[in-house]
C-alpha atoms as a PDB file:
ATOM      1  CA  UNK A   1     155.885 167.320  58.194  1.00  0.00           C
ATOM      2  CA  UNK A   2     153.749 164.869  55.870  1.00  0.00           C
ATOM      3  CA  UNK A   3     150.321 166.164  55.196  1.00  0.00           C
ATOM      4  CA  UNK A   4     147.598 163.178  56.366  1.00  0.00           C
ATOM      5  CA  UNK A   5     145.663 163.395  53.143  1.00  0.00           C
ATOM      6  CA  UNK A   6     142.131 161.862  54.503  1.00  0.00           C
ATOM      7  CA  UNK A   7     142.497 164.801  57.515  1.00  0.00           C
ATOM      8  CA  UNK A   8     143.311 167.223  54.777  1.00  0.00           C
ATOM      9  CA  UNK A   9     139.822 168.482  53.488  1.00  0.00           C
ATOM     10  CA  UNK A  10     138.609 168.162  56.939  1.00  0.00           C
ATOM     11  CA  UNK A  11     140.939 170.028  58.644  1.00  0.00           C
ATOM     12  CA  UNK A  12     140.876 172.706  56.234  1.00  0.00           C
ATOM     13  CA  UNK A  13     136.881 172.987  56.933  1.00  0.00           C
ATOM     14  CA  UNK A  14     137.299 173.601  60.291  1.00  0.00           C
ATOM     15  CA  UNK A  15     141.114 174.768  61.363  1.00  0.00           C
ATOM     16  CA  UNK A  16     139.963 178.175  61.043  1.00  0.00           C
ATOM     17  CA  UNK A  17     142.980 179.688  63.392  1.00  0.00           C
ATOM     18  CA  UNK A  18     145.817 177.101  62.251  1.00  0.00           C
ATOM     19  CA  UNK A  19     146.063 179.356  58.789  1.00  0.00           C
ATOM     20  CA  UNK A  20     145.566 182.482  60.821  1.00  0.00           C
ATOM     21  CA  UNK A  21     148.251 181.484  63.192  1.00  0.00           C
ATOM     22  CA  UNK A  22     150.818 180.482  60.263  1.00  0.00           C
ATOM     23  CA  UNK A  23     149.922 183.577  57.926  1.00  0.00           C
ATOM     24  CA  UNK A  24     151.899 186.783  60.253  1.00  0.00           C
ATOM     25  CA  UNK A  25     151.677 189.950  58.645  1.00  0.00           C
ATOM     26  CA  UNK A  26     154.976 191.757  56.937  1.00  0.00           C
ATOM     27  CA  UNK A  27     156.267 194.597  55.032  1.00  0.00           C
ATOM     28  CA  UNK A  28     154.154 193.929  52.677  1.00  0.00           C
ATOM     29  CA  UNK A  29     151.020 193.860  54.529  1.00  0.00           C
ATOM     30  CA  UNK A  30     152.137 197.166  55.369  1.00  0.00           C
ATOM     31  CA  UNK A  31     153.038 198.852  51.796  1.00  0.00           C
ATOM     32  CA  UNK A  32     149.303 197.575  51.332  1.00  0.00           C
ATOM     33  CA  UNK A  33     147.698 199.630  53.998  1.00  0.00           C
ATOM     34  CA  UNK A  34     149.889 202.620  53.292  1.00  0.00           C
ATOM     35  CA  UNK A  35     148.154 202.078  49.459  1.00  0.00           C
ATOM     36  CA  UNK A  36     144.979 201.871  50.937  1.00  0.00           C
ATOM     37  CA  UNK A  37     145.151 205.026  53.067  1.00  0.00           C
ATOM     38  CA  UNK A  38     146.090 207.104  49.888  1.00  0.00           C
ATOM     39  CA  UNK A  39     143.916 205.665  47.829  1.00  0.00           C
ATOM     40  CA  UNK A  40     140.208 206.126  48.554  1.00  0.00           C
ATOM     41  CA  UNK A  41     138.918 204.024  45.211  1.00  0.00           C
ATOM     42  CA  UNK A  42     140.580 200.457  46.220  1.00  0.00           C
ATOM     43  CA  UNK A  43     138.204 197.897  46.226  1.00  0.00           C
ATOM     44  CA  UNK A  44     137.097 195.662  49.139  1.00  0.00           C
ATOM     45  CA  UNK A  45     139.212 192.866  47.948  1.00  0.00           C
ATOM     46  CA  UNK A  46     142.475 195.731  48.132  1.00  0.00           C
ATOM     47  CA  UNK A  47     141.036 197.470  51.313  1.00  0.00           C
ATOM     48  CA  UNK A  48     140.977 193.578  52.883  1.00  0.00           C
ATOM     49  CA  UNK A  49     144.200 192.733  51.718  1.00  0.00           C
ATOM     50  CA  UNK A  50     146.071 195.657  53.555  1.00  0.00           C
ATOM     51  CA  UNK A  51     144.560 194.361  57.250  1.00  0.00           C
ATOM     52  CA  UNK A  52     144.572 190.995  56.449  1.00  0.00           C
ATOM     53  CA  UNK A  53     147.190 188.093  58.217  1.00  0.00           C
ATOM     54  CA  UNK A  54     146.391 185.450  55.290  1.00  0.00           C
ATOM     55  CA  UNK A  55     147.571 187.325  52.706  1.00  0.00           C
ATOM     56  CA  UNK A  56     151.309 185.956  53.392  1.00  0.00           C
ATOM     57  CA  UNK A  57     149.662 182.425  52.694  1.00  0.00           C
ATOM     58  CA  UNK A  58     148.807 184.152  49.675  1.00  0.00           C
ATOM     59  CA  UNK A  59     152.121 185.236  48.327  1.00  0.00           C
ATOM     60  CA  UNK A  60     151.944 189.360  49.054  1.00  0.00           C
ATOM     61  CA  UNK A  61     151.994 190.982  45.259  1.00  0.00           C
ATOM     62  CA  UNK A  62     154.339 192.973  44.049  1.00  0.00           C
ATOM     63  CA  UNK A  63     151.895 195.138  42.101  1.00  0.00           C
ATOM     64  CA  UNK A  64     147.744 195.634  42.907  1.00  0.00           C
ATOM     65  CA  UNK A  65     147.695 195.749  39.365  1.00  0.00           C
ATOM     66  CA  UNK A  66     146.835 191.739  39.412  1.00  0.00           C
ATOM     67  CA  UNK A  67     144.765 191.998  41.835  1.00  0.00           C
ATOM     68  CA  UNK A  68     142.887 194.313  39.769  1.00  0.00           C
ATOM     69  CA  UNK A  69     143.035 192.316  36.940  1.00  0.00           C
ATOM     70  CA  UNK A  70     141.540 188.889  38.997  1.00  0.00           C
ATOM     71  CA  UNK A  71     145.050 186.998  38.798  1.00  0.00           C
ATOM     72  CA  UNK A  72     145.965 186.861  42.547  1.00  0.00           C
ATOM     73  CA  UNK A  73     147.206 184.661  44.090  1.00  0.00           C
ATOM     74  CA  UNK A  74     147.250 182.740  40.522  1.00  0.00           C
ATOM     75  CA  UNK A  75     148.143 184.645  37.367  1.00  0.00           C
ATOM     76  CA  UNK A  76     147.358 182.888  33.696  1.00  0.00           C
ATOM     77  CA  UNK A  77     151.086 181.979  33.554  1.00  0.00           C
ATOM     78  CA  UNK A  78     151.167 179.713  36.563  1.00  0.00           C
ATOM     79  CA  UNK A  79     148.233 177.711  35.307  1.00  0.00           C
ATOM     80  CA  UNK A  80     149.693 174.882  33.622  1.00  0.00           C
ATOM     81  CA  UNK A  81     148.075 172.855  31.123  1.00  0.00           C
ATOM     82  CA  UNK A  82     148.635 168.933  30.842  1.00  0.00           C
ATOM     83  CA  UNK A  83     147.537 167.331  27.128  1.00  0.00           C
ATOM     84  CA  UNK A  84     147.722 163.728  26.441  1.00  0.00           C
ATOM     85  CA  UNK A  85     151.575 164.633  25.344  1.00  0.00           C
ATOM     86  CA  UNK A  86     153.671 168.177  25.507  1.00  0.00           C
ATOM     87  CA  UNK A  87     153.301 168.881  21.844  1.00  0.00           C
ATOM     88  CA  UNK A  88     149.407 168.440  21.534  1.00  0.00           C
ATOM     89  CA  UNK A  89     147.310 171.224  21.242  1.00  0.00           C
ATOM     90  CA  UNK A  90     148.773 174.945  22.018  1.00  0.00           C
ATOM     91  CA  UNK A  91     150.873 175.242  24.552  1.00  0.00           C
ATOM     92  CA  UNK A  92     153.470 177.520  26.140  1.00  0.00           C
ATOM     93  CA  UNK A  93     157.130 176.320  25.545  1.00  0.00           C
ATOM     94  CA  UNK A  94     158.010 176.081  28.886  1.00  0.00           C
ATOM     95  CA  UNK A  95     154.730 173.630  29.808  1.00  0.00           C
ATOM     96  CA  UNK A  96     157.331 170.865  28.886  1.00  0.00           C
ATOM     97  CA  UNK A  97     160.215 172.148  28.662  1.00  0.00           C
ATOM     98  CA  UNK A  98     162.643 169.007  27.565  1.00  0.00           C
ATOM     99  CA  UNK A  99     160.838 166.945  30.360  1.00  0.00           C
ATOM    100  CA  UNK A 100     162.518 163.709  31.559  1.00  0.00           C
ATOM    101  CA  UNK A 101     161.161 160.121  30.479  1.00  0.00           C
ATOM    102  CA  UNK A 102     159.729 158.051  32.940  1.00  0.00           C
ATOM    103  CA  UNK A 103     162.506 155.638  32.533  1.00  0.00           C
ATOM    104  CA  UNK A 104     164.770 158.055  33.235  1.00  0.00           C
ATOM    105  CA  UNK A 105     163.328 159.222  36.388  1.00  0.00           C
ATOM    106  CA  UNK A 106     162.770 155.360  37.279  1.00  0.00           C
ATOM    107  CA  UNK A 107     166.341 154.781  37.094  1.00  0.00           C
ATOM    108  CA  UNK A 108     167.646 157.920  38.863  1.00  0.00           C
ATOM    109  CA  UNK A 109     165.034 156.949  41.994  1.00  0.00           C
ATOM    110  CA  UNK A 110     166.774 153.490  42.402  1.00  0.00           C
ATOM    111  CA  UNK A 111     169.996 155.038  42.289  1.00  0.00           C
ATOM    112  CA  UNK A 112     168.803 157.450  44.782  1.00  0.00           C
ATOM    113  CA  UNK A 113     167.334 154.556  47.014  1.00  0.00           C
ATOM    114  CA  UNK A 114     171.415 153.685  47.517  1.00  0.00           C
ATOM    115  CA  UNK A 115     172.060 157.004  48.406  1.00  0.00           C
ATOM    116  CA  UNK A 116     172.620 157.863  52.395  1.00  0.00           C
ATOM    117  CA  UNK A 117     170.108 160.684  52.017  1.00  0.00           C
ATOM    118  CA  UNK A 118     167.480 158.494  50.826  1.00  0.00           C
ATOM    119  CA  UNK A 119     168.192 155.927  53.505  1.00  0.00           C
ATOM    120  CA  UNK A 120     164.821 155.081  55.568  1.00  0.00           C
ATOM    121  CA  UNK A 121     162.753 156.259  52.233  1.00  0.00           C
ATOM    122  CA  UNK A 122     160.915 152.533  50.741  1.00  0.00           C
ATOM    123  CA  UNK A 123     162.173 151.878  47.471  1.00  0.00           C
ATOM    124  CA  UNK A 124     158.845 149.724  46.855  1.00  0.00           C
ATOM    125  CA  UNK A 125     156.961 152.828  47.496  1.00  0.00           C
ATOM    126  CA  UNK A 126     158.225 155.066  44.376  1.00  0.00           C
ATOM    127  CA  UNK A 127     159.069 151.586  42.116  1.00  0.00           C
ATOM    128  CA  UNK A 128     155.097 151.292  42.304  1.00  0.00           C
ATOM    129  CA  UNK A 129     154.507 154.445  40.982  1.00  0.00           C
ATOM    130  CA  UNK A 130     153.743 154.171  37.120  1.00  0.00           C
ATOM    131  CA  UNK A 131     155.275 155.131  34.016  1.00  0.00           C
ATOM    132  CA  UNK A 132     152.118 157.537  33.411  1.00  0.00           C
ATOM    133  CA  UNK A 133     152.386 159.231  36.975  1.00  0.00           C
ATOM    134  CA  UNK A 134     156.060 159.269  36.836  1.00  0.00           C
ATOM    135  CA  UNK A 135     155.380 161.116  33.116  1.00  0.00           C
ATOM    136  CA  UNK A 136     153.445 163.457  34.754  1.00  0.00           C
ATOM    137  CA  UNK A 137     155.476 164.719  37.577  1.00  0.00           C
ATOM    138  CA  UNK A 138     158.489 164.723  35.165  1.00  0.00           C
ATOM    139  CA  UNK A 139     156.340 167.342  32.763  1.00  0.00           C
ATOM    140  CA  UNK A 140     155.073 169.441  36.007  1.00  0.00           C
ATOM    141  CA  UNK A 141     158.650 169.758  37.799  1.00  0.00           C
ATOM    142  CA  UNK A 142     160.345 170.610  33.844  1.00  0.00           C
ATOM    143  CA  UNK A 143     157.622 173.274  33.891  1.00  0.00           C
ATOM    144  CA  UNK A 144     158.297 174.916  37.068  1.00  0.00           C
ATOM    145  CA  UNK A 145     161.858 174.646  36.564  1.00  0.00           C
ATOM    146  CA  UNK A 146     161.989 176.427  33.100  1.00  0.00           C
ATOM    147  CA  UNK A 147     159.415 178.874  34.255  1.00  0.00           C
ATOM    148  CA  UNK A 148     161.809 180.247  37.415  1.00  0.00           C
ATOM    149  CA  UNK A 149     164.457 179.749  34.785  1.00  0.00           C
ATOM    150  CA  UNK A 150     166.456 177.098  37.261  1.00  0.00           C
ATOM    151  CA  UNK A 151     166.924 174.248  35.059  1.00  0.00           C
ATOM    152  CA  UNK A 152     169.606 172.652  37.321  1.00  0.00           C
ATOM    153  CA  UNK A 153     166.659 172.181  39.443  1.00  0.00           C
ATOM    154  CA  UNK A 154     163.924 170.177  37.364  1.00  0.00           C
ATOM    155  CA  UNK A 155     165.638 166.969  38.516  1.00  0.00           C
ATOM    156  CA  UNK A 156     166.016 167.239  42.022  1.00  0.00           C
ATOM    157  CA  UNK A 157     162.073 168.358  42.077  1.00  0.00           C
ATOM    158  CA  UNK A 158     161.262 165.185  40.091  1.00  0.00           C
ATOM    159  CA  UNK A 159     163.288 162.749  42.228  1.00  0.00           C
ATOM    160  CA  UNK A 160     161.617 164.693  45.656  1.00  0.00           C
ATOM    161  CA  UNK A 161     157.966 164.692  44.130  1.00  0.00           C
ATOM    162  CA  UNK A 162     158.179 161.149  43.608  1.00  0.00           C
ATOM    163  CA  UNK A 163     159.252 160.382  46.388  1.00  0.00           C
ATOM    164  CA  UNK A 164     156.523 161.963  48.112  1.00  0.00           C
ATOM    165  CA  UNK A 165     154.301 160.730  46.362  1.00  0.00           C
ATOM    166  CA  UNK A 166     155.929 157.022  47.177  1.00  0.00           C
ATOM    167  CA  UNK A 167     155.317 157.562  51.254  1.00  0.00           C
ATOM    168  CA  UNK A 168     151.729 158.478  50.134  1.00  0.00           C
ATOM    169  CA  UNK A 169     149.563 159.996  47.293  1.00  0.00           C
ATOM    170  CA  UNK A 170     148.652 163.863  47.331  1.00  0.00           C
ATOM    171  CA  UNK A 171     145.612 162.821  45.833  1.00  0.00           C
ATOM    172  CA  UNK A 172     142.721 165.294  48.247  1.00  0.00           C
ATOM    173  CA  UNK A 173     139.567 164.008  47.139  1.00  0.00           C
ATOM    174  CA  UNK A 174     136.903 164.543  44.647  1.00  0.00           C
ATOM    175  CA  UNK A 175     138.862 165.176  41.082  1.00  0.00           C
ATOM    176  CA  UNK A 176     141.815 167.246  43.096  1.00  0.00           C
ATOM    177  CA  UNK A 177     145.544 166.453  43.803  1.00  0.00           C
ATOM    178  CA  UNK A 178     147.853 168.638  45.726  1.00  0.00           C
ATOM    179  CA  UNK A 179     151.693 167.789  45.305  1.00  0.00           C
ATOM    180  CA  UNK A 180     153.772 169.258  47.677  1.00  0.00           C
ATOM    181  CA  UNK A 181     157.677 169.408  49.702  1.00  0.00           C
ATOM    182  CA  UNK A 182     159.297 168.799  46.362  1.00  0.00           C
ATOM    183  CA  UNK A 183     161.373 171.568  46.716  1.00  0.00           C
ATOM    184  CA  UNK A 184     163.512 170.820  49.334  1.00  0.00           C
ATOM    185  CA  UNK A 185     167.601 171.209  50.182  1.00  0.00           C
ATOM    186  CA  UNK A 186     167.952 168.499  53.595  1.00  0.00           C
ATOM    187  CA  UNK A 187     171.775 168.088  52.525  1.00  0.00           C
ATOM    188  CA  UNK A 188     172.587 171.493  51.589  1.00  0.00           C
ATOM    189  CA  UNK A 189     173.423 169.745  48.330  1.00  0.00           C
ATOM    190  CA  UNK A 190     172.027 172.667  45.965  1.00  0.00           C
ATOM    191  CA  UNK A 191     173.267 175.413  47.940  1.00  0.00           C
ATOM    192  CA  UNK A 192     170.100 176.609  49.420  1.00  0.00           C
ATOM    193  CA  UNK A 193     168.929 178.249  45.635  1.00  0.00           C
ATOM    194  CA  UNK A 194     167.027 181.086  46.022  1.00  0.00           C
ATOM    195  CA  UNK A 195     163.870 181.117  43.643  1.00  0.00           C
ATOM    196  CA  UNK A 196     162.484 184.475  42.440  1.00  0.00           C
ATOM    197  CA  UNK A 197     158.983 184.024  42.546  1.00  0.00           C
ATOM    198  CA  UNK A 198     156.024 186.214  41.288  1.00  0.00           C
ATOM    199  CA  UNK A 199     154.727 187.230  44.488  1.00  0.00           C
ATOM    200  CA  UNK A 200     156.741 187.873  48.195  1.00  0.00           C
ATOM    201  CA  UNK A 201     157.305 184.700  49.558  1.00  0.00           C
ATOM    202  CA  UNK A 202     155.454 182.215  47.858  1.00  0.00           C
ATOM    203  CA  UNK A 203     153.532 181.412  44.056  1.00  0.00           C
ATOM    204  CA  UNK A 204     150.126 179.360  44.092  1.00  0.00           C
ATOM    205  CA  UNK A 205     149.918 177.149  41.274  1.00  0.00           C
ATOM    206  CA  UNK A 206     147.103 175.855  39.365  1.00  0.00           C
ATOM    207  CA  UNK A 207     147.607 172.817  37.294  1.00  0.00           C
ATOM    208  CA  UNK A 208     144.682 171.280  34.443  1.00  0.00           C
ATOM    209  CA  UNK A 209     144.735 167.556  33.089  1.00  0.00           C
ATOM    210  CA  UNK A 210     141.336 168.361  30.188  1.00  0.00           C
ATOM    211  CA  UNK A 211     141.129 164.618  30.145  1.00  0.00           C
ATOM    212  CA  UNK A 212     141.975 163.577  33.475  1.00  0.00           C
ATOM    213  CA  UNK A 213     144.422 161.123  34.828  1.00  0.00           C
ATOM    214  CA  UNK A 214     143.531 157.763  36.926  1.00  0.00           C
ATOM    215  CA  UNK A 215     147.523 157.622  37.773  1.00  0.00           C
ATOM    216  CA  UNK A 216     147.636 160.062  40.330  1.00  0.00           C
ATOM    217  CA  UNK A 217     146.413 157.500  43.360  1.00  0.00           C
ATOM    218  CA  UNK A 218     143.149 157.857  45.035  1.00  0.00           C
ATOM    219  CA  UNK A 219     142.102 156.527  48.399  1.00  0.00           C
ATOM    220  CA  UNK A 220     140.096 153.477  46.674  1.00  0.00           C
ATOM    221  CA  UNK A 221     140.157 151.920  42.894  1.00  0.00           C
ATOM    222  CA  UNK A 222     136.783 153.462  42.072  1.00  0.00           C
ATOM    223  CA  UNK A 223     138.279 157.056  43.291  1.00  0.00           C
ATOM    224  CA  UNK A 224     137.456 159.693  40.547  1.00  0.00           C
ATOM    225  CA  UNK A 225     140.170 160.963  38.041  1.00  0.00           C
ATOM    226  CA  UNK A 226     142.301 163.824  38.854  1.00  0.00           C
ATOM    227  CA  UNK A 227     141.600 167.138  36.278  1.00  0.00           C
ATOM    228  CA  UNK A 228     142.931 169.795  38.946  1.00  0.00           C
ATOM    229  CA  UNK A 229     146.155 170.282  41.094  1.00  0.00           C
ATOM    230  CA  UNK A 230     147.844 172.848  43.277  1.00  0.00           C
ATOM    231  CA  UNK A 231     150.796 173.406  44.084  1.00  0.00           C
ATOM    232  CA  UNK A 232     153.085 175.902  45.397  1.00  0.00           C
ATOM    233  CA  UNK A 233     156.964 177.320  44.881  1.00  0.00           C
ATOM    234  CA  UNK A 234     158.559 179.135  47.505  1.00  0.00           C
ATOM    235  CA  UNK A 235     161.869 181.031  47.403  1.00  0.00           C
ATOM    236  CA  UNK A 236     163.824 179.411  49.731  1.00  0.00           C
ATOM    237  CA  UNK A 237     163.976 175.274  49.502  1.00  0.00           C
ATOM    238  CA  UNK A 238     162.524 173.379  52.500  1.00  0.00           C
ATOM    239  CA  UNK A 239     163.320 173.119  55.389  1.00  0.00           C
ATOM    240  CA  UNK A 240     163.551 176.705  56.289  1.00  0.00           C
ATOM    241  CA  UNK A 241     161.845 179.786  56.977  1.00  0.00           C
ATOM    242  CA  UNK A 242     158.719 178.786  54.768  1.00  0.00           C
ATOM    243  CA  UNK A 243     158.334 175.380  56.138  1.00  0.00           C
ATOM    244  CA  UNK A 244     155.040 176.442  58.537  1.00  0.00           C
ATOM    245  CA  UNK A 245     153.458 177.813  55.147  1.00  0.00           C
ATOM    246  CA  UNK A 246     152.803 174.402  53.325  1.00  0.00           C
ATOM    247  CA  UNK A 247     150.174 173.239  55.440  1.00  0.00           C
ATOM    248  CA  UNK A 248     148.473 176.545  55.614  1.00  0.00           C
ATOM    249  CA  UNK A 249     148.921 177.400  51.758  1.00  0.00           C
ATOM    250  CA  UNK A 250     147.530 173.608  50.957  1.00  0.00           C
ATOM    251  CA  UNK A 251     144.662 174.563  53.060  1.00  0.00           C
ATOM    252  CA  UNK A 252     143.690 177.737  51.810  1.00  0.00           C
ATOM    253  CA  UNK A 253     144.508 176.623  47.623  1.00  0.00           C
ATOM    254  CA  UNK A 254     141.961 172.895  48.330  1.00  0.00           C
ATOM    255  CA  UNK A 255     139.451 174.957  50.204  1.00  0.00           C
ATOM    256  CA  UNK A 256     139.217 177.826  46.986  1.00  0.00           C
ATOM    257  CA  UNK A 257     138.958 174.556  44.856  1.00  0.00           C
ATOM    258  CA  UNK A 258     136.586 172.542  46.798  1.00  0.00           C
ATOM    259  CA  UNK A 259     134.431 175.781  47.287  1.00  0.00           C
ATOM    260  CA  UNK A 260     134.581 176.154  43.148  1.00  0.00           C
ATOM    261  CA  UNK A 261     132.195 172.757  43.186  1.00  0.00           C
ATOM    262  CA  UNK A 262     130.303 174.082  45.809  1.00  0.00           C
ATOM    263  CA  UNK A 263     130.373 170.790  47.838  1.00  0.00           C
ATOM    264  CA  UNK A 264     133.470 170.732  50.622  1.00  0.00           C
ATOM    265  CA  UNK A 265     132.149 167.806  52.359  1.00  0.00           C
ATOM    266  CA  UNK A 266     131.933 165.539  49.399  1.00  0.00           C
ATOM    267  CA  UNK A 267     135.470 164.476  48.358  1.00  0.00           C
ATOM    268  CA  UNK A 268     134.872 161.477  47.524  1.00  0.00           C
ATOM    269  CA  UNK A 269     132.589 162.148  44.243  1.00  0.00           C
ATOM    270  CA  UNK A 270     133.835 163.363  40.957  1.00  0.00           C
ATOM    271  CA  UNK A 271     132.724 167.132  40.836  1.00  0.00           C
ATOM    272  CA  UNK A 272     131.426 168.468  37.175  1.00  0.00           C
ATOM    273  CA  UNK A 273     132.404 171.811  37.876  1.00  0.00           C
ATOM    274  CA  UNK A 274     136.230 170.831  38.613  1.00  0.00           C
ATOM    275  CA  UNK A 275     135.916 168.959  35.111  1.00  0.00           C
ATOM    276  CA  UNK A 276     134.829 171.721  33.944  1.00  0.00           C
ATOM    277  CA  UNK A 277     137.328 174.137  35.220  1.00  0.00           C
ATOM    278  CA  UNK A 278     140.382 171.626  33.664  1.00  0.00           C
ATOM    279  CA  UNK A 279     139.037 172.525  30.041  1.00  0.00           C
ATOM    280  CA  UNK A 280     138.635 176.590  30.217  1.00  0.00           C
ATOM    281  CA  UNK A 281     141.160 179.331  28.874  1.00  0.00           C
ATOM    282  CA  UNK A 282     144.120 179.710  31.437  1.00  0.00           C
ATOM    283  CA  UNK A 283     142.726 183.195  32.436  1.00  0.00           C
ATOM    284  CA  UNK A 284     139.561 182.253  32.950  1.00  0.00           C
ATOM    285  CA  UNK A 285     140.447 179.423  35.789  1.00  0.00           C
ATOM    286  CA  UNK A 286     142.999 181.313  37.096  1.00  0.00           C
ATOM    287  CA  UNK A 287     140.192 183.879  37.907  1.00  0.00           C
ATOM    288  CA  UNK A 288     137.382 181.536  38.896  1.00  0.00           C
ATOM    289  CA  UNK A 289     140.188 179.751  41.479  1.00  0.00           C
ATOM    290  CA  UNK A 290     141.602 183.127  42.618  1.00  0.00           C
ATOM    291  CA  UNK A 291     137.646 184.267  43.451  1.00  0.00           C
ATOM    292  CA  UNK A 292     136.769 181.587  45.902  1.00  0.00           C
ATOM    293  CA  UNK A 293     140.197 181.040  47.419  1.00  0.00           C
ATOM    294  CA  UNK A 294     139.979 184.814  48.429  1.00  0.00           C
ATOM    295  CA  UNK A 295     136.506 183.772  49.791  1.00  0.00           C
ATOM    296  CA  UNK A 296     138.052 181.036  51.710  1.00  0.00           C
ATOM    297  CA  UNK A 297     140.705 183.314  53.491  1.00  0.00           C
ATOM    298  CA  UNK A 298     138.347 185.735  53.766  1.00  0.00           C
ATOM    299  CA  UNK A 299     135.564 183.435  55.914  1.00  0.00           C
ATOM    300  CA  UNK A 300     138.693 181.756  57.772  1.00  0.00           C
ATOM    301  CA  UNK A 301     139.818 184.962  58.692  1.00  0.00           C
ATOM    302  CA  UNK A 302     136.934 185.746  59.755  1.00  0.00           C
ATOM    303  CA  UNK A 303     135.998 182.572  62.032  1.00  0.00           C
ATOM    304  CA  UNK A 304     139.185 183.196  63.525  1.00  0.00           C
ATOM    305  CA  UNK A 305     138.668 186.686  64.723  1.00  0.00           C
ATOM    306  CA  UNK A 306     135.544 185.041  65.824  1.00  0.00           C
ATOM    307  CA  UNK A 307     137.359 182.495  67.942  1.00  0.00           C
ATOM    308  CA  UNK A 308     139.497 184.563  69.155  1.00  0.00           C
ATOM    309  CA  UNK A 309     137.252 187.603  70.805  1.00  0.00           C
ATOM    310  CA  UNK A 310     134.837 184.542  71.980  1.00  0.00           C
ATOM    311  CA  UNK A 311     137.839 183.185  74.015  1.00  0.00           C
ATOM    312  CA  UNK A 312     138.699 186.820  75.029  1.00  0.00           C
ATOM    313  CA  UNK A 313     135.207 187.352  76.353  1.00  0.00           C
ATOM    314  CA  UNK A 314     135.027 184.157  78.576  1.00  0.00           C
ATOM    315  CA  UNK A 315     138.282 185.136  79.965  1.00  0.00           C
END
């Protein structure tokens, strides 16, 4: 499934029930209410969490001690900061990690283009893509990759982000992108490789650009520059079990970072606050994002239950 990325922010407005439907509740879920039973001095956030059905959207935590601390679904360490180049400013090791060069990546997606499994795909597409953007999702999927400590993987995310982004750009609106189904195994090639991630079943993302990019493709040539991304890393490679979760987990991560700018039905202007947010301490967005995309679930949750008794009533 490829995400329609001028439905995206309007769908995620007003689809309500499509994240309730795709977030079921699980073990954890349950481990949750069992902690909130013997625990009379959880917060609302906690006592919400151990009812709730979006909290698999979420990734369920392994400890409440982040949740505590404001870093769910997003810790500090998943917020990843992009500089002009990997060595300026401070940065973790891992934020480049040995990254690929564009040409590299250029010349590894034409060889893929001959490839049967990348029959159908349009080489024009991806050979449009620039050096710069290509640069980029070379330094995010090297990231990732080191982080989950799966280097055999940074490639394969590389070549299947830009690919993606060849059939169409993830770009959502306002100064947001959202890349997405990178992390996929069609062929069976890699095995299936399990990813252990942070939370139970999948890790939100946040990734910063300070000074903004024009490379990552907007809907027009005036669109604004992209400072903020999401993105997500599940433990099992798509297709599979989590494949029902991307659409959902997009939803709920653009709606927390629309609802940081306070304007979800302007997309199409560049938002101060999300400029703003690309150029504070990794804690301190990971907080701000986690606050409002708990809001988000919270109200969709909400309207949902909503929905749902409504139709019960008039039955």
């Amino acid at each position: 499934m490829i995400l329609n990325r001028r439905d995206f922010v309007r769908a995620s407005l007003g689809w309500a029930a499509a994240a309730g439907t795709f977030c079921l509740p699980g073990h954890g879920t349950r481990s949750l209410a069992q902690a909130d039973s013997a625990n009379g001095s959880v917060d609302d956030v906690q006592r919400w969490m151990a009812t709730s059905n979006q909290v698999r959207c979420l990734g369920r935590p392994r400890s409440l001690l982040v949740v505590r601390q404001g870093f769910w679904p997003i810790s500090p360490e998943r917020v990843l900061v992009l500089r002009p180049h990997p060595w300026a400013g401070p940065t973790n090791r891992w934020q480049h990690g040995q990254a690929r060069s564009p040409l590299f990546l250029r010349n590894e997606l034409r060889q893929r283009a001959k490839e049967s499994d990348w029959q159908g795909r349009s080489h024009k597409n991806w050979a449009q893509i620039s050096d710069h953007k290509l640069g980029l999702i070379a330094r995010i999927t090297s990231a990732l990759a080191y982080y989950y400590a799966v280097p055999e993987l940074r490639d394969e995310w590389a070549y299947e982000m830009a690919a993606r982004e060849g059939l169409g750009t993830t770009y959502v609106g306002s100064n947001v992108a959202q890349p997405h189904q990178f992390q996929t195994d069609r062929l069976g090639r890699l095995g299936g490789r399990a990813i252990q991630t942070d939370n139970d079943g999948i890790d939100h993302w946040l990734i910063l650009i300070p000074g903004g990019t024009n490379d990552w493709e907007g809907w027009c040539e005036d669109s604004p520059a992209v400072h903020v991304m999401t993105t997500h890393i599940f433990p099992q490679p798509w297709p599979g079990r989590n494949s029902g979760l991307t659409a959902a987990a997009c939803m709920l991560a653009g709606r927390g970072v629309f609802g940081l700018a306070g304007r979800l039905e302007r997309w199409y202007f560049s938002s101060p606050e999300l400029i703003e947010l690309s150029r504070v301490d990794r804690a301190t967005a990971a907080r701000r994002v986690n606050e409002q995309i708990i809001l988000m679930a919270r109200q969709e949750e909400g309207e949902w239950k909503r929905r749902r008794e409504a139709k019960g009533s008039e039955s």
